[in-house]
C-alpha atoms as a PDB file:
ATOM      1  CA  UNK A   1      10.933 -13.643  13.510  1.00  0.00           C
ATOM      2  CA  UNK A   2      14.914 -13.502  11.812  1.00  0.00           C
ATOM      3  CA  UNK A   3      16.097 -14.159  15.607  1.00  0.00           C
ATOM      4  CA  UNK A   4      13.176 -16.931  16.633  1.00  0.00           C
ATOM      5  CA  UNK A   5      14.382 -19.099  13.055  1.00  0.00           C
ATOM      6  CA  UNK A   6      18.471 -19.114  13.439  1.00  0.00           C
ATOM      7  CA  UNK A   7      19.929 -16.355  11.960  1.00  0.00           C
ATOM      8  CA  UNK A   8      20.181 -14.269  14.802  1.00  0.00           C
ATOM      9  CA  UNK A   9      24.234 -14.591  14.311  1.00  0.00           C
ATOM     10  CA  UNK A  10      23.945 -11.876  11.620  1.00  0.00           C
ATOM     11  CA  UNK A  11      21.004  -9.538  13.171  1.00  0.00           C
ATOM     12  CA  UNK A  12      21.994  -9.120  16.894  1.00  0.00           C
ATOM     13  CA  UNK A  13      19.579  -6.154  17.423  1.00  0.00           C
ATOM     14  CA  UNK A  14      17.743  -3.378  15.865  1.00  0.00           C
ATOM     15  CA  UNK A  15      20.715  -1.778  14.863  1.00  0.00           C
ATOM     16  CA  UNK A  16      22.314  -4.740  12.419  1.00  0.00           C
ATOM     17  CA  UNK A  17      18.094  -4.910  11.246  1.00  0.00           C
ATOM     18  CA  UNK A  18      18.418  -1.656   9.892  1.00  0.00           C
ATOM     19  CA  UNK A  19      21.484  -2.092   8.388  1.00  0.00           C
ATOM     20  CA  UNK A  20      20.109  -4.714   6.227  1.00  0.00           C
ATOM     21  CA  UNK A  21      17.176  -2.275   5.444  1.00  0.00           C
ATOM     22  CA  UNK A  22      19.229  -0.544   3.008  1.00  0.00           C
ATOM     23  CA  UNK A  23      18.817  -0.384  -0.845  1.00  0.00           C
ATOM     24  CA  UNK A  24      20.431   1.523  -3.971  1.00  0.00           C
ATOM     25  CA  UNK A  25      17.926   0.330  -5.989  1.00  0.00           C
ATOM     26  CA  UNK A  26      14.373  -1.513  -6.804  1.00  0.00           C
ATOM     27  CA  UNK A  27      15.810  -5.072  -7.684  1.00  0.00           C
ATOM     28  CA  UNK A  28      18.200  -4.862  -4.108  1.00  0.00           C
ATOM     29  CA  UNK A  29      15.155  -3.908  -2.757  1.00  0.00           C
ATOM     30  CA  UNK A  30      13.145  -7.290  -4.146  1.00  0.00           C
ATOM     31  CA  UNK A  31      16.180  -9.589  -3.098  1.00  0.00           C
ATOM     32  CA  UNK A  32      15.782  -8.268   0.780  1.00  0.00           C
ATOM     33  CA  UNK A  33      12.214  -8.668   0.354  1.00  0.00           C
ATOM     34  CA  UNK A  34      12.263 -11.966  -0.254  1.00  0.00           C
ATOM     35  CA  UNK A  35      15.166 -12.602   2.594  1.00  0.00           C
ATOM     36  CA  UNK A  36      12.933 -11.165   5.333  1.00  0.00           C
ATOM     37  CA  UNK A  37       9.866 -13.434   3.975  1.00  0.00           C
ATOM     38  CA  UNK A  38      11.799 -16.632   4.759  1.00  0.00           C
ATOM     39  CA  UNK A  39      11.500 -16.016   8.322  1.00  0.00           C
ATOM     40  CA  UNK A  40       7.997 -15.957   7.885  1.00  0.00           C
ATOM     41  CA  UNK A  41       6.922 -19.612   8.025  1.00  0.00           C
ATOM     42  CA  UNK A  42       3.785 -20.304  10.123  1.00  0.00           C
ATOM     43  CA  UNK A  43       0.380 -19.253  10.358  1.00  0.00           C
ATOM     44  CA  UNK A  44       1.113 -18.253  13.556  1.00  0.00           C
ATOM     45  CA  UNK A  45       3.190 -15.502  11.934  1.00  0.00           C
ATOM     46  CA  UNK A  46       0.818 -13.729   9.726  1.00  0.00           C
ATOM     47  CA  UNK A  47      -1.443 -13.617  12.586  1.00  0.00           C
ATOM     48  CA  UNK A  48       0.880 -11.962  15.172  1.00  0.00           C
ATOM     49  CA  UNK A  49       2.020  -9.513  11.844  1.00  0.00           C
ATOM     50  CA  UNK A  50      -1.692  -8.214  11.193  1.00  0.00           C
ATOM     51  CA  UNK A  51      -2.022  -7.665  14.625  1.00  0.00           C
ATOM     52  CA  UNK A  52       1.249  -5.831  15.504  1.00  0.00           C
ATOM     53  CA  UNK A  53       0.409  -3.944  12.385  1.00  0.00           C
ATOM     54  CA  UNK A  54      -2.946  -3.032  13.136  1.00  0.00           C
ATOM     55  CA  UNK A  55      -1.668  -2.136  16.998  1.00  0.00           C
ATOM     56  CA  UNK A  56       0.796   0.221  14.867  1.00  0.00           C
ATOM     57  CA  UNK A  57      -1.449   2.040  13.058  1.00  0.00           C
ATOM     58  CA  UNK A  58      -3.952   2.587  16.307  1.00  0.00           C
ATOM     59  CA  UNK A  59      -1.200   3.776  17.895  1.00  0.00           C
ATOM     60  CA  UNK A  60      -0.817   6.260  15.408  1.00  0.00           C
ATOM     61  CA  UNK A  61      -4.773   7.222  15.374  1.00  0.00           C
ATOM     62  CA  UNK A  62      -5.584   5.426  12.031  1.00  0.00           C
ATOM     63  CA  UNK A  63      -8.973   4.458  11.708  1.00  0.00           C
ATOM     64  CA  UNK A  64      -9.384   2.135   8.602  1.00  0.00           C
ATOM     65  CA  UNK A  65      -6.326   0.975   6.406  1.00  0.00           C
ATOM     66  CA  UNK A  66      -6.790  -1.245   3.180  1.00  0.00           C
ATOM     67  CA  UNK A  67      -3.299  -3.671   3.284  1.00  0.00           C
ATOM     68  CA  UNK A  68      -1.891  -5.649   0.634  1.00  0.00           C
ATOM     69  CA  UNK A  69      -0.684  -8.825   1.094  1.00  0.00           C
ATOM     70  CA  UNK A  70       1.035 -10.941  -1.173  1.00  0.00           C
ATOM     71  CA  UNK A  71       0.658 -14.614   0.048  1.00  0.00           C
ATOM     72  CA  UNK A  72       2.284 -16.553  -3.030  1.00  0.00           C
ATOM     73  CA  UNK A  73       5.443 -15.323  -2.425  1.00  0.00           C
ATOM     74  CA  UNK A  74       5.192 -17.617   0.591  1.00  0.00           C
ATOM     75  CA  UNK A  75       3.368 -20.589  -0.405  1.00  0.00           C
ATOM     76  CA  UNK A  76       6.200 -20.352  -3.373  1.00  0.00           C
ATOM     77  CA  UNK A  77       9.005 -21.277  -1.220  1.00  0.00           C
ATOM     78  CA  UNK A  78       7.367 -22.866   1.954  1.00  0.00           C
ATOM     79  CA  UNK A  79       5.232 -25.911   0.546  1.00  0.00           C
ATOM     80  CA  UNK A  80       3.303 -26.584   3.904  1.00  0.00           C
ATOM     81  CA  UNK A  81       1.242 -23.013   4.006  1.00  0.00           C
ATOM     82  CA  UNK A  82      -1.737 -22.322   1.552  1.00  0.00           C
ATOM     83  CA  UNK A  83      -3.280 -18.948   0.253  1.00  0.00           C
ATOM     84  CA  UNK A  84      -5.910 -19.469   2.184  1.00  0.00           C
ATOM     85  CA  UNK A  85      -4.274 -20.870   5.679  1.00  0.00           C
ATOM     86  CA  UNK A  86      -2.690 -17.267   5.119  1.00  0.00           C
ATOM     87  CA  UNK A  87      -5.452 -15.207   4.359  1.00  0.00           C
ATOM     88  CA  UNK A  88      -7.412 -16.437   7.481  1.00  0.00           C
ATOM     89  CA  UNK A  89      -4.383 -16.225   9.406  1.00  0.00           C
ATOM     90  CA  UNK A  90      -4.310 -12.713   8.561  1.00  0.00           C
ATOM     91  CA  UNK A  91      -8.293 -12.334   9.034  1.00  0.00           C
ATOM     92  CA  UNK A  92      -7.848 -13.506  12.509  1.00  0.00           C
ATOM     93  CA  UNK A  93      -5.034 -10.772  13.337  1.00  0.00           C
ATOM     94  CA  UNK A  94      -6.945  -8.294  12.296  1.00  0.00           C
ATOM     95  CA  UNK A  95     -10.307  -9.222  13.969  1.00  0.00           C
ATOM     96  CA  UNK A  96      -8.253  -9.267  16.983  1.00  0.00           C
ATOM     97  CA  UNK A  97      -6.957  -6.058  16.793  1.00  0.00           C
ATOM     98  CA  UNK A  98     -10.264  -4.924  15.614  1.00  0.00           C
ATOM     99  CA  UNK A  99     -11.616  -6.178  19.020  1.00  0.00           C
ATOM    100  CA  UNK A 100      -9.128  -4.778  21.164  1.00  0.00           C
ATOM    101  CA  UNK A 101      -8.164  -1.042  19.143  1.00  0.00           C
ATOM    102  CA  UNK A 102     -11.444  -0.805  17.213  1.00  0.00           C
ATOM    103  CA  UNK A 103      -9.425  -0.618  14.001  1.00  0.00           C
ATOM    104  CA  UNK A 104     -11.026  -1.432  10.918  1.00  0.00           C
ATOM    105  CA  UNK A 105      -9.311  -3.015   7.865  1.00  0.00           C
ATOM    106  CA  UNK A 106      -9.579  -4.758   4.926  1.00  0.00           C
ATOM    107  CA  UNK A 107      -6.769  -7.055   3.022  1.00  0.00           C
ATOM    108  CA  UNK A 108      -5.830  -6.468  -0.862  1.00  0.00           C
ATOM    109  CA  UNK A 109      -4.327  -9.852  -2.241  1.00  0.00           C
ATOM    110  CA  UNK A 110      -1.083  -8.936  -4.631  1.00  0.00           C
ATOM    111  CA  UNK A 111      -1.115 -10.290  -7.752  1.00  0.00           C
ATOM    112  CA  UNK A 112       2.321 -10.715  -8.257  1.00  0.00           C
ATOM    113  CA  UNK A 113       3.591  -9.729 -12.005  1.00  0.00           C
ATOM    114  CA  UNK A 114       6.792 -12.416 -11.721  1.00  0.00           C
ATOM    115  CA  UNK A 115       4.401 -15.443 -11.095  1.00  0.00           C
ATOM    116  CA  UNK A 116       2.194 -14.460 -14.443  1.00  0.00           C
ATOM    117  CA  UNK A 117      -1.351 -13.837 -15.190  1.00  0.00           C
ATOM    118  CA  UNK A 118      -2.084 -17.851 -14.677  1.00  0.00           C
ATOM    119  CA  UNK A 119      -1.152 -17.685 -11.406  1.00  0.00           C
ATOM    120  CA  UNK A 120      -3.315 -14.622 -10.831  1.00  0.00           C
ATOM    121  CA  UNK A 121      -6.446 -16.208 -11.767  1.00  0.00           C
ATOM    122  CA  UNK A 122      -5.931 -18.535  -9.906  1.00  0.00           C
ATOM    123  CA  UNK A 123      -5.525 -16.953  -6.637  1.00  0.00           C
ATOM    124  CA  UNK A 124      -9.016 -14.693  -8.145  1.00  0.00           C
ATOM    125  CA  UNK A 125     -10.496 -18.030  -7.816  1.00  0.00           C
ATOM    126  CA  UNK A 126      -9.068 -19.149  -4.417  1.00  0.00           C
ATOM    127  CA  UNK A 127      -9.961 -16.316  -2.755  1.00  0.00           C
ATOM    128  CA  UNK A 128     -13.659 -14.723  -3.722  1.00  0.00           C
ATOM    129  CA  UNK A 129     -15.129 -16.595  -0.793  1.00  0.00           C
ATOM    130  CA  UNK A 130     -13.483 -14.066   1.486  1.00  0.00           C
ATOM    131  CA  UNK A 131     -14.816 -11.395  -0.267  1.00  0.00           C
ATOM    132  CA  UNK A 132     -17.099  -9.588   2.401  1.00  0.00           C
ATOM    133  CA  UNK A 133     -14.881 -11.602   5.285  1.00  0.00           C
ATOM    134  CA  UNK A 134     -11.759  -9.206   5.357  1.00  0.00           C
ATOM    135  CA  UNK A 135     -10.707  -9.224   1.465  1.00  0.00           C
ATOM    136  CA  UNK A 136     -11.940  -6.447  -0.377  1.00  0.00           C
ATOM    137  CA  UNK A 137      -9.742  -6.167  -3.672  1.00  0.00           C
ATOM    138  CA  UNK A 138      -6.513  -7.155  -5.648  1.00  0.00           C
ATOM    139  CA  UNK A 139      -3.067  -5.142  -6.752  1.00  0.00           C
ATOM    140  CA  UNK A 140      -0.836  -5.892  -9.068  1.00  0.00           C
ATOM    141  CA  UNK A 141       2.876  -5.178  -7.499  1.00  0.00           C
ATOM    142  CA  UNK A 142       6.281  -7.537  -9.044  1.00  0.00           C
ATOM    143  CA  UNK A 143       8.673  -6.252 -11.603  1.00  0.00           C
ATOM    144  CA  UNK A 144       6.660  -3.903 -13.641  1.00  0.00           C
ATOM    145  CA  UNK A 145       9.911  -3.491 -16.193  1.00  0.00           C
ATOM    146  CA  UNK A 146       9.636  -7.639 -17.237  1.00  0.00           C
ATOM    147  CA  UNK A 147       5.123  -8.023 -16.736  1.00  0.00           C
ATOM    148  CA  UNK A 148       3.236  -5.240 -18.255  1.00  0.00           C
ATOM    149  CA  UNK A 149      -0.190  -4.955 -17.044  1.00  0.00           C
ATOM    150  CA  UNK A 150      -1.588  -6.123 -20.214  1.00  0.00           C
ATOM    151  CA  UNK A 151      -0.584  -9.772 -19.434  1.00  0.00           C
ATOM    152  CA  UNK A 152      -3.136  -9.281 -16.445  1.00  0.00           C
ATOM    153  CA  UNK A 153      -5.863  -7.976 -18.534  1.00  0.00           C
ATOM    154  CA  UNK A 154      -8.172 -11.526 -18.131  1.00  0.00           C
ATOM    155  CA  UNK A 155      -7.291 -11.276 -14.400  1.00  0.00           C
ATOM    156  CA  UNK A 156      -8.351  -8.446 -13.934  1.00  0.00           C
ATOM    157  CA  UNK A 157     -11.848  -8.871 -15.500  1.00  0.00           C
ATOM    158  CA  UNK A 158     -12.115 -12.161 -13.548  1.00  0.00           C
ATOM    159  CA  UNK A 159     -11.605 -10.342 -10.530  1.00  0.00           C
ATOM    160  CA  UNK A 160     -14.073  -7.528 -11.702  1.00  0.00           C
ATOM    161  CA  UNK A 161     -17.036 -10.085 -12.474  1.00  0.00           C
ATOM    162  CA  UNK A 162     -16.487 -11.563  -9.024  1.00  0.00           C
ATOM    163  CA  UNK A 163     -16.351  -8.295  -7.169  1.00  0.00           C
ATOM    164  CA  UNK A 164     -13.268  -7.390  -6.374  1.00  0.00           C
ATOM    165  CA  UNK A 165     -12.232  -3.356  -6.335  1.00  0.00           C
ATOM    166  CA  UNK A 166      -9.277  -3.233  -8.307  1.00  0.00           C
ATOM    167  CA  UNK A 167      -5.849  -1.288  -7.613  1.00  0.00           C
ATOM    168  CA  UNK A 168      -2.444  -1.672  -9.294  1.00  0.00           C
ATOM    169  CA  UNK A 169       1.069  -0.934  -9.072  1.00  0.00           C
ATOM    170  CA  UNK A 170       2.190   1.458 -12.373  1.00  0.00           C
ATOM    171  CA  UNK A 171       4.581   4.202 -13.073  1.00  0.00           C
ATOM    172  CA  UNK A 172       7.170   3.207 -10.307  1.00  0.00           C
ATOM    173  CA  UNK A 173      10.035   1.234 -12.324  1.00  0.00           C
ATOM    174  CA  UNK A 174       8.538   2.239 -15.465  1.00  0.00           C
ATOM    175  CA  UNK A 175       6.872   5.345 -17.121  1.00  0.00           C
ATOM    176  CA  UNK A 176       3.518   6.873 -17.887  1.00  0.00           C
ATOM    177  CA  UNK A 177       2.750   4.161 -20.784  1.00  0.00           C
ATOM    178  CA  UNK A 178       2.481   1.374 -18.151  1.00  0.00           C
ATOM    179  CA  UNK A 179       0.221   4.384 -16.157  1.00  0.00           C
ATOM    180  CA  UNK A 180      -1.983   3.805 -18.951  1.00  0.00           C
ATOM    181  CA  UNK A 181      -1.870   0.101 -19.512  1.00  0.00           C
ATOM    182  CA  UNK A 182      -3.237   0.019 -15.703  1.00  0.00           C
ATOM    183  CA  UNK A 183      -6.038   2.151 -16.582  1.00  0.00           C
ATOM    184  CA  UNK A 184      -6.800   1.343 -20.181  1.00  0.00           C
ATOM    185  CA  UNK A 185      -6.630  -2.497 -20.259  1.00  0.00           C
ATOM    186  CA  UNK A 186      -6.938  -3.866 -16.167  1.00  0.00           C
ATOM    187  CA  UNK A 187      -9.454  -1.084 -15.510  1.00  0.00           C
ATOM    188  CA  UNK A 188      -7.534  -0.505 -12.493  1.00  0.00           C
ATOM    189  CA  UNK A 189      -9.191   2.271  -9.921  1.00  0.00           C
ATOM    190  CA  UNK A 190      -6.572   3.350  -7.841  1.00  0.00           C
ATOM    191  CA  UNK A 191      -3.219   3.470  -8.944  1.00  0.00           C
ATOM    192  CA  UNK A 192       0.002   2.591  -6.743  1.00  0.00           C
ATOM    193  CA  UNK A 193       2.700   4.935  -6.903  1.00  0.00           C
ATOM    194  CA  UNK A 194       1.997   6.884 -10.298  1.00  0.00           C
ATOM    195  CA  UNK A 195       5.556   8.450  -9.660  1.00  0.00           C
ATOM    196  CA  UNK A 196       6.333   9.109 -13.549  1.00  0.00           C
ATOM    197  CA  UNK A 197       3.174  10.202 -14.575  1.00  0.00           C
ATOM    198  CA  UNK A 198       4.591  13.474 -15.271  1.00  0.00           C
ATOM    199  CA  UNK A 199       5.976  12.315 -18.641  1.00  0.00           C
ATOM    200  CA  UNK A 200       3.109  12.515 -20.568  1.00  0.00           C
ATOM    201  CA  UNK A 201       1.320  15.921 -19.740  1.00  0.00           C
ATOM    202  CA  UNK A 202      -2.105  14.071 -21.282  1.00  0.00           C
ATOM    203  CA  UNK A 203      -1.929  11.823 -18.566  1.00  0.00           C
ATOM    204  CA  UNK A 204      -1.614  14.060 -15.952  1.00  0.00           C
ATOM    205  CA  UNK A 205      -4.652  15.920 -17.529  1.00  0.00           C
ATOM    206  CA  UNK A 206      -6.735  12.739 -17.436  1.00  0.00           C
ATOM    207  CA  UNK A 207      -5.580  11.389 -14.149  1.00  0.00           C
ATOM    208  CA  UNK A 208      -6.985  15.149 -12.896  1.00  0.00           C
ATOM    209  CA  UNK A 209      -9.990  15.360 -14.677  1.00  0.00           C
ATOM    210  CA  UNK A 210     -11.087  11.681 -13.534  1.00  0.00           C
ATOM    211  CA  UNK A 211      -9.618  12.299 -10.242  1.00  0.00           C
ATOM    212  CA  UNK A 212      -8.370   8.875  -9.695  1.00  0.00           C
ATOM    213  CA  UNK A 213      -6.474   8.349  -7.081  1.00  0.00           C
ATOM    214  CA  UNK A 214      -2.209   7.995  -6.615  1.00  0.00           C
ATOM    215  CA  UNK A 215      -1.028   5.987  -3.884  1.00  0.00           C
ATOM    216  CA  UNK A 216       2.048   7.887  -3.202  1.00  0.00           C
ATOM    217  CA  UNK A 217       4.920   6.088  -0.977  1.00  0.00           C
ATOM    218  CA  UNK A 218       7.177   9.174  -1.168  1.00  0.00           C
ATOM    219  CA  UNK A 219       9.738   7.710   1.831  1.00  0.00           C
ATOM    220  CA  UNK A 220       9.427   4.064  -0.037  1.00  0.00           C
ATOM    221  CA  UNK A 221      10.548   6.284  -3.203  1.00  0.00           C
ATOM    222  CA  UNK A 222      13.495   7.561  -2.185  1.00  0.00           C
ATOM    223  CA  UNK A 223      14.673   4.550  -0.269  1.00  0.00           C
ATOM    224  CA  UNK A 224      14.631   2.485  -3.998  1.00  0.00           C
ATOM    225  CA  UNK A 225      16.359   5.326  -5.488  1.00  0.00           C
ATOM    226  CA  UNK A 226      13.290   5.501  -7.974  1.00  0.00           C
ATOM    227  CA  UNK A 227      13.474   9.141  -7.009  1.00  0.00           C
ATOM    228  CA  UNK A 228      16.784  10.296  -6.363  1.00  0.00           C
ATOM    229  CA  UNK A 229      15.995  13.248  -3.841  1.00  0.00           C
ATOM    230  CA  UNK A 230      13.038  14.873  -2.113  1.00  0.00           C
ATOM    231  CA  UNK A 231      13.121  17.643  -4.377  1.00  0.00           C
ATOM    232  CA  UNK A 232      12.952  15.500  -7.287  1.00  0.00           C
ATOM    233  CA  UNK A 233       9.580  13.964  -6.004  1.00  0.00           C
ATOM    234  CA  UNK A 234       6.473  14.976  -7.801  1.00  0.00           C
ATOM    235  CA  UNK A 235       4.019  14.462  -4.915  1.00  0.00           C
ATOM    236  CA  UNK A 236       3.444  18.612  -4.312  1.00  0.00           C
ATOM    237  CA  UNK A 237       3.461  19.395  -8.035  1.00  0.00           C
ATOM    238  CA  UNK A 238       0.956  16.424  -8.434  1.00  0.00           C
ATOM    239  CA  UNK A 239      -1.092  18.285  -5.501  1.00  0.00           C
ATOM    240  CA  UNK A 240      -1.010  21.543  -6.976  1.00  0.00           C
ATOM    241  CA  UNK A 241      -2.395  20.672  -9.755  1.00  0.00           C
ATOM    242  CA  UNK A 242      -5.479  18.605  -8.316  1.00  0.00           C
ATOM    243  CA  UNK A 243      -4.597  15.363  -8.661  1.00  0.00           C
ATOM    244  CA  UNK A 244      -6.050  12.907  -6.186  1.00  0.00           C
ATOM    245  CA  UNK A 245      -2.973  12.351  -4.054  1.00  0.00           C
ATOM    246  CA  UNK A 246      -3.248   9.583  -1.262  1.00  0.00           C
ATOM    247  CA  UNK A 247      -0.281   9.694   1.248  1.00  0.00           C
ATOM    248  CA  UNK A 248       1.118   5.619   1.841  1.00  0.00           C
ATOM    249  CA  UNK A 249       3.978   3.841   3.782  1.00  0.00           C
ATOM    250  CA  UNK A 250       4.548   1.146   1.437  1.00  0.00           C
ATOM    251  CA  UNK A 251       6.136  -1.516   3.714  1.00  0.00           C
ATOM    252  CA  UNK A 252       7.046   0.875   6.681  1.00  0.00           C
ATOM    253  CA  UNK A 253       9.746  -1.696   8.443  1.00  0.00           C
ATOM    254  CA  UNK A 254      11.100  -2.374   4.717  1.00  0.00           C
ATOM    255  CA  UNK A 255      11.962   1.277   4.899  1.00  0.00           C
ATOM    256  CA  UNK A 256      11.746   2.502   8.185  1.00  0.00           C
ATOM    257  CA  UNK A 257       8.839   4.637   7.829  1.00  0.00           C
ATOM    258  CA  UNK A 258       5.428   4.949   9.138  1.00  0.00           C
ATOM    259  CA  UNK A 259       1.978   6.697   8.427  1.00  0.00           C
ATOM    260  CA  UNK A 260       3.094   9.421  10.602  1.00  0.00           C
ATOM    261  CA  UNK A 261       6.605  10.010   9.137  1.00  0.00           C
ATOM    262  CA  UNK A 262       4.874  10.216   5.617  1.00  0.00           C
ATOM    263  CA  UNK A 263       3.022  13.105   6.689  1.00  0.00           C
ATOM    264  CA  UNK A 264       5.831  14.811   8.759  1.00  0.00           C
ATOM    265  CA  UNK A 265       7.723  14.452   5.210  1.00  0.00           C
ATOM    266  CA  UNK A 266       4.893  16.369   3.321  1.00  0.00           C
ATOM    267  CA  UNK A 267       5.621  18.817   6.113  1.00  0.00           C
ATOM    268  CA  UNK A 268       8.976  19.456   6.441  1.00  0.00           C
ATOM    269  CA  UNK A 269      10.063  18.294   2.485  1.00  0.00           C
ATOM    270  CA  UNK A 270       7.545  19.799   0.766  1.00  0.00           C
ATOM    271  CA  UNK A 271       6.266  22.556   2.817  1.00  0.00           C
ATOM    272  CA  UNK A 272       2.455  21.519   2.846  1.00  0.00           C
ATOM    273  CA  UNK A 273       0.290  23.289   4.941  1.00  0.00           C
ATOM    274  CA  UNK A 274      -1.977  22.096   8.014  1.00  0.00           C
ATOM    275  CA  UNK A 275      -4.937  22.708   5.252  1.00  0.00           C
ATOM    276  CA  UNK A 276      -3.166  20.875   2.765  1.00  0.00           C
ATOM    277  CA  UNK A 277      -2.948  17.583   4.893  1.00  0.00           C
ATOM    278  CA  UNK A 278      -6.519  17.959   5.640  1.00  0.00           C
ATOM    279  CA  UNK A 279      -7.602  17.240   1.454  1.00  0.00           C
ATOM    280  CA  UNK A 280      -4.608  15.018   1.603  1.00  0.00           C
ATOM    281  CA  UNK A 281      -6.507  13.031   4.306  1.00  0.00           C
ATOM    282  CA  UNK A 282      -9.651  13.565   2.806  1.00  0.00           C
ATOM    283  CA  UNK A 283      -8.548  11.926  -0.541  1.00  0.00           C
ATOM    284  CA  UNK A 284      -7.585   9.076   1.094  1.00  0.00           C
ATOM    285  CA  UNK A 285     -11.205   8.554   2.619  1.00  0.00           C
ATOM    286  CA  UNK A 286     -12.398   9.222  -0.826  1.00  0.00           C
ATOM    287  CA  UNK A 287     -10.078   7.316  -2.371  1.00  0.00           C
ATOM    288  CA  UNK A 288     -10.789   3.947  -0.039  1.00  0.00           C
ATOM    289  CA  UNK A 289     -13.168   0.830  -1.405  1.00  0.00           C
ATOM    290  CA  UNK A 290     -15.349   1.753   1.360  1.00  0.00           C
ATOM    291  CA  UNK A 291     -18.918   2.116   0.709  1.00  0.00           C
ATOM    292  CA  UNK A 292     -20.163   6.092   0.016  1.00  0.00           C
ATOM    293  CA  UNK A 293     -21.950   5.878   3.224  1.00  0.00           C
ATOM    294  CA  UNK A 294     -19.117   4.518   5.391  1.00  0.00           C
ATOM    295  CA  UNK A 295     -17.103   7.657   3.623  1.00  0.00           C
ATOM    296  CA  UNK A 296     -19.343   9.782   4.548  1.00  0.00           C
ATOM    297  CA  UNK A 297     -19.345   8.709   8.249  1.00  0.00           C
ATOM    298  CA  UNK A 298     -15.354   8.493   8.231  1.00  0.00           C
ATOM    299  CA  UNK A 299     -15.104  12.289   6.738  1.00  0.00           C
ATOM    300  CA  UNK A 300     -17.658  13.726   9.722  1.00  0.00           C
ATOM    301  CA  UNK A 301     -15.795  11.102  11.889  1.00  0.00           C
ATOM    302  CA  UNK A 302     -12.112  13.043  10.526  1.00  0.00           C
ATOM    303  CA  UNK A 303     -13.889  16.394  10.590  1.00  0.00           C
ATOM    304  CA  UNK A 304     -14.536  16.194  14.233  1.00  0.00           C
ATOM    305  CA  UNK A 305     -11.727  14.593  15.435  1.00  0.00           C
ATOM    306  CA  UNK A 306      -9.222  17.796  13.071  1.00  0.00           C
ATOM    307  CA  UNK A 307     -11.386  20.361  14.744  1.00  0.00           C
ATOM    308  CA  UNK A 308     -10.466  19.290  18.303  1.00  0.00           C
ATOM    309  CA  UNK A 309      -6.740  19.055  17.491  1.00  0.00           C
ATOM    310  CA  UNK A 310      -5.660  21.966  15.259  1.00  0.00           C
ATOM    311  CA  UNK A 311      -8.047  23.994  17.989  1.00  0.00           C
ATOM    312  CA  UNK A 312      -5.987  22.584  20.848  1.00  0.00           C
ATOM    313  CA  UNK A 313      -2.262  22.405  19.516  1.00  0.00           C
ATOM    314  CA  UNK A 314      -2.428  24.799  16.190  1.00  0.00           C
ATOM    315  CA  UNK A 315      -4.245  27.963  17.312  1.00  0.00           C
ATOM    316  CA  UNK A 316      -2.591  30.855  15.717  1.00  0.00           C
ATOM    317  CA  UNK A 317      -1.823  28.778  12.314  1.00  0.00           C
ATOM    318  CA  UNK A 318      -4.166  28.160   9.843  1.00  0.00           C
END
């Protein structure tokens, strides 16, 4: 897309991309964000992205992935797309890739914290006829440090009476008490990131005893400097002490990751075990808006498919 709309001067190649890919901290991060998104101008575009992501993820044997999307930061700056030119845009990527990797998916609309809680009800609005069409739920993702989730509280409960499973972003920029605000006053169910839970010891009881789930971007983490080093990353202690830990790759060409390198990190960083990644995976079945029935078929359908490989590649480990 950055060499198709003119500014192919500056990113010759893969190479210069990558370059550009580079952040010391969350708000650097936000400012590249937004440059890559002004390449993005055409339905055409969010099409061809759900696809190539979809085709990505088959490639690396996913199954089922819930994305987030955040559409108004486009329709912000480019006057001639719509939230909903996007969203069915993106509903006919992924039905395509659906039809030619048998990947399933479902879209999660951002609610964007820097646009305010109007805005967000107003997308609620916009967007519950594609509930049951490829839109499952909302997020809450934008500068957590200037929004708290309290602003979003009436959004949120919108979204709740019209169906919508509800995530949000908390505990990334800022600490445990905006943890809580996602749980306490949005009623969130899964919670993105959850990094600094580990400041307030009666949140990591709760999150435990409730089991909700952490969507954990541990790659994504470092790359923002939120976490300054793998050993300063909570995700094992968080597993170790039963927390419902989902394993993420954020925006994997934002930060060069993928599905796969998240788990080779676990691995290799952090020193989990074959078993381990197993209830890692399993968590994130759990964890999913599916219904308990599709679980259910997914975990026999994971079950199956883990038996075949650690029996044919991990023999003498455990």
């Amino acid at each position: 897309f950055i060499q198709r709309r003119g500014d192919n001067k500056l990113i010759k190649n893969l190479e210069d991309l990558k370059k550009r890919l580079v952040y010391s901290n969350f708000t650097q991060f936000i400012k590249v964000w937004l440059w890559k998104n002004s390449f993005i101008t055409e339905y055409k575009d969010f099409e061809e992205l759900a696809y190539q992501v979809l085709q990505s993820l088959s490639q690396q044997n996913v199954k089922y992935v819930e994305a987030f999307y955040s559409p108004r930061d486009f329709t912000f700056r480019n006057k001639k797309l719509s939230i909903c030119g996007i969203t069915e845009s993106l509903i006919k990527g992924k039905k395509k890739a659906f039809d030619d990797f048998g990947i399933r998916s479902e879209l999660i609309v951002d609610i964007v914290r820097d646009y305010g809680p109007r805005v967000g009800i107003g997308l609620i609005k916009e967007l519950s006829g594609y509930l049951g069409r490829g839109l499952i739920g909302i997020g809450l993702g934008g500068s957590e440090k200037l929004f708290p989730a309290g602003l979003f509280a009436k959004v949120y409960q919108e979204a709740r009476d019209r169906g919508f499973r509800l995530a949000a972003h908390a505990g990334e920029a800022v600490g445990a008490k905006s943890i809580w605000a996602a749980l306490n006053e949005l009623g969130a169910e899964r919670i993105g990131h959850g990094l600094r839970a580990y400041e307030d010891p009666q949140l990591i009881n709760y999150l435990g005893e409730k089991q909700i789930p952490l969507e954990m971007c541990v790659v994504s983490n470092i790359k923002t400097q939120v976490c300054k080093s793998f050993k300063e990353h909570p995700v094992r202690n968080y597993f170790k002490e039963g927390l419902m830990v989902t394993i993420n790759s954020d925006d994997p060409t934002m930060f060069d990751t993928s599905i796969t390198n998240e788990y080779l990190v676990l691995i290799q960083k952090f020193g989990f075990s074959l078993e381990e990644i197993r209830k890692v995976n399993f968590n994130s079945i759990q964890a999913s808006f599916m219904t308990d029935r599709e679980k259910d078929i997914m975990k026999e359908t994971f079950n199956q498919e883990w038996k075949r490989l650690t029996s044919k590649y991990f023999k003498k480990q455990k």
